[in-house]
C-alpha atoms as a PDB file:
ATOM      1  CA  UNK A   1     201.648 138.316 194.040  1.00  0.00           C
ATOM      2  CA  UNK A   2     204.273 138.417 191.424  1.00  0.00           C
ATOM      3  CA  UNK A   3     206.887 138.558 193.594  1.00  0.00           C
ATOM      4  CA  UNK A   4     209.430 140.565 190.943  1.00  0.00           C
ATOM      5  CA  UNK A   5     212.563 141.237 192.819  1.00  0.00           C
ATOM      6  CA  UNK A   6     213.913 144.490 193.080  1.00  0.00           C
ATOM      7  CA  UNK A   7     216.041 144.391 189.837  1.00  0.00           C
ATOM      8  CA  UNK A   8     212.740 145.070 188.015  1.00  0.00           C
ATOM      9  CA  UNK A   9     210.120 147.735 187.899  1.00  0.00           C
ATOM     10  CA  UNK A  10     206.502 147.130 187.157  1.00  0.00           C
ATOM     11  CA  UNK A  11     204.036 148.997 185.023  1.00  0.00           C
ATOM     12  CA  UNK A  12     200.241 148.210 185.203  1.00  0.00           C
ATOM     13  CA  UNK A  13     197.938 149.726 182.658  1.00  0.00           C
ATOM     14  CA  UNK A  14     193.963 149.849 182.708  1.00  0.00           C
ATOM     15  CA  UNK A  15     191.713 150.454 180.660  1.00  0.00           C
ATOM     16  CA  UNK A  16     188.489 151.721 182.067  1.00  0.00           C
ATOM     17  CA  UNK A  17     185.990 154.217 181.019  1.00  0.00           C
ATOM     18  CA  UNK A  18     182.035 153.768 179.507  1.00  0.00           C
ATOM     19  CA  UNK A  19     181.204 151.594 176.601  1.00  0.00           C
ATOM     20  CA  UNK A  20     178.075 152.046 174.512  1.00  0.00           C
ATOM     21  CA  UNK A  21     176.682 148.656 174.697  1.00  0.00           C
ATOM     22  CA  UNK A  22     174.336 149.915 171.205  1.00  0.00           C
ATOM     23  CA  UNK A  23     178.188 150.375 169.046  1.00  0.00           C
ATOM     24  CA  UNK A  24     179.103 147.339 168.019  1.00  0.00           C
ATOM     25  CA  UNK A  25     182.751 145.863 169.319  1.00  0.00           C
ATOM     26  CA  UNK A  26     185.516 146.013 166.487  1.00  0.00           C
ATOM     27  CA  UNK A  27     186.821 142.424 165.652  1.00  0.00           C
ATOM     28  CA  UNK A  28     189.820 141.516 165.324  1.00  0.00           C
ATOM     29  CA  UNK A  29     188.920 137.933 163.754  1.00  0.00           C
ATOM     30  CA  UNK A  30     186.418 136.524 162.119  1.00  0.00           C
ATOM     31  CA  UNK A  31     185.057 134.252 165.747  1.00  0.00           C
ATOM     32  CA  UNK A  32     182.345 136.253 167.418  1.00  0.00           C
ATOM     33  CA  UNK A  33     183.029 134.073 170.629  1.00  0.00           C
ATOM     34  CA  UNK A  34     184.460 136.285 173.556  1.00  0.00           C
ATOM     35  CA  UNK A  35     186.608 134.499 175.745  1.00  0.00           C
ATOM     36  CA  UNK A  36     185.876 133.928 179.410  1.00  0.00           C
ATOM     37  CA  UNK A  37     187.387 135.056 182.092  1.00  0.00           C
ATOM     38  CA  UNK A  38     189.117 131.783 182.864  1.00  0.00           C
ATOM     39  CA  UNK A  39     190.760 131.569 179.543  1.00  0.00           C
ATOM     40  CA  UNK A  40     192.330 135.120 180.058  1.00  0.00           C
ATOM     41  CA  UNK A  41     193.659 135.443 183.414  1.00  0.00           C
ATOM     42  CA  UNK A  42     196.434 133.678 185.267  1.00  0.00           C
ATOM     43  CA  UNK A  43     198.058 133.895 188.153  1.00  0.00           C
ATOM     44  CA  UNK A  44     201.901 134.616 187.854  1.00  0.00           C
ATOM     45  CA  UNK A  45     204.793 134.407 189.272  1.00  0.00           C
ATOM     46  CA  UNK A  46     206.993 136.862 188.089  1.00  0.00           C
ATOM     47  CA  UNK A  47     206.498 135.269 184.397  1.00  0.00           C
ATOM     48  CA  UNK A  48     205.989 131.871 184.884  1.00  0.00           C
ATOM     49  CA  UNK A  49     202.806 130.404 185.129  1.00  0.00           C
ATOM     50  CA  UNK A  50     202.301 128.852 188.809  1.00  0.00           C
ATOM     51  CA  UNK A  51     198.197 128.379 188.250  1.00  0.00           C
ATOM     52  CA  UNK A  52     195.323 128.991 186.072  1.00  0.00           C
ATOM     53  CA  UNK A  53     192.599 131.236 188.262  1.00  0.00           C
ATOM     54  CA  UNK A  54     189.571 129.501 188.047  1.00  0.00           C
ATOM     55  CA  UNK A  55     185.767 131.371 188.477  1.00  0.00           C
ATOM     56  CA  UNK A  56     182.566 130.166 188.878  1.00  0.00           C
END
């Protein structure tokens, strides 16, 4: 998808695991608004942006 040529090396990290949904989120500003999905995610080309990935 990102098409990185072979001068490069990727690294992808995750982070998965169970959340409490009772423990509050830490902020890191003062806007309680979470972002959607749409605002967030793009997809790539090797660093530029080709398209923004839209869901429904």
């Amino acid at each position: 998808m990102l098409e990185v040529t072979d001068e490069f090396e990727m690294m992808a990290i995750f982070r998965m695991g169970y959340t409490d949904p009772k423990v509050k989120r830490p902020v890191m500003t003062g806007n309680l608004r979470r972002k959607e999905i749409n605002e967030l995610a793009f997809s790539n080309r090797f660093g530029i942006l080709s398209k923004r990935i839209k869901y429904s």
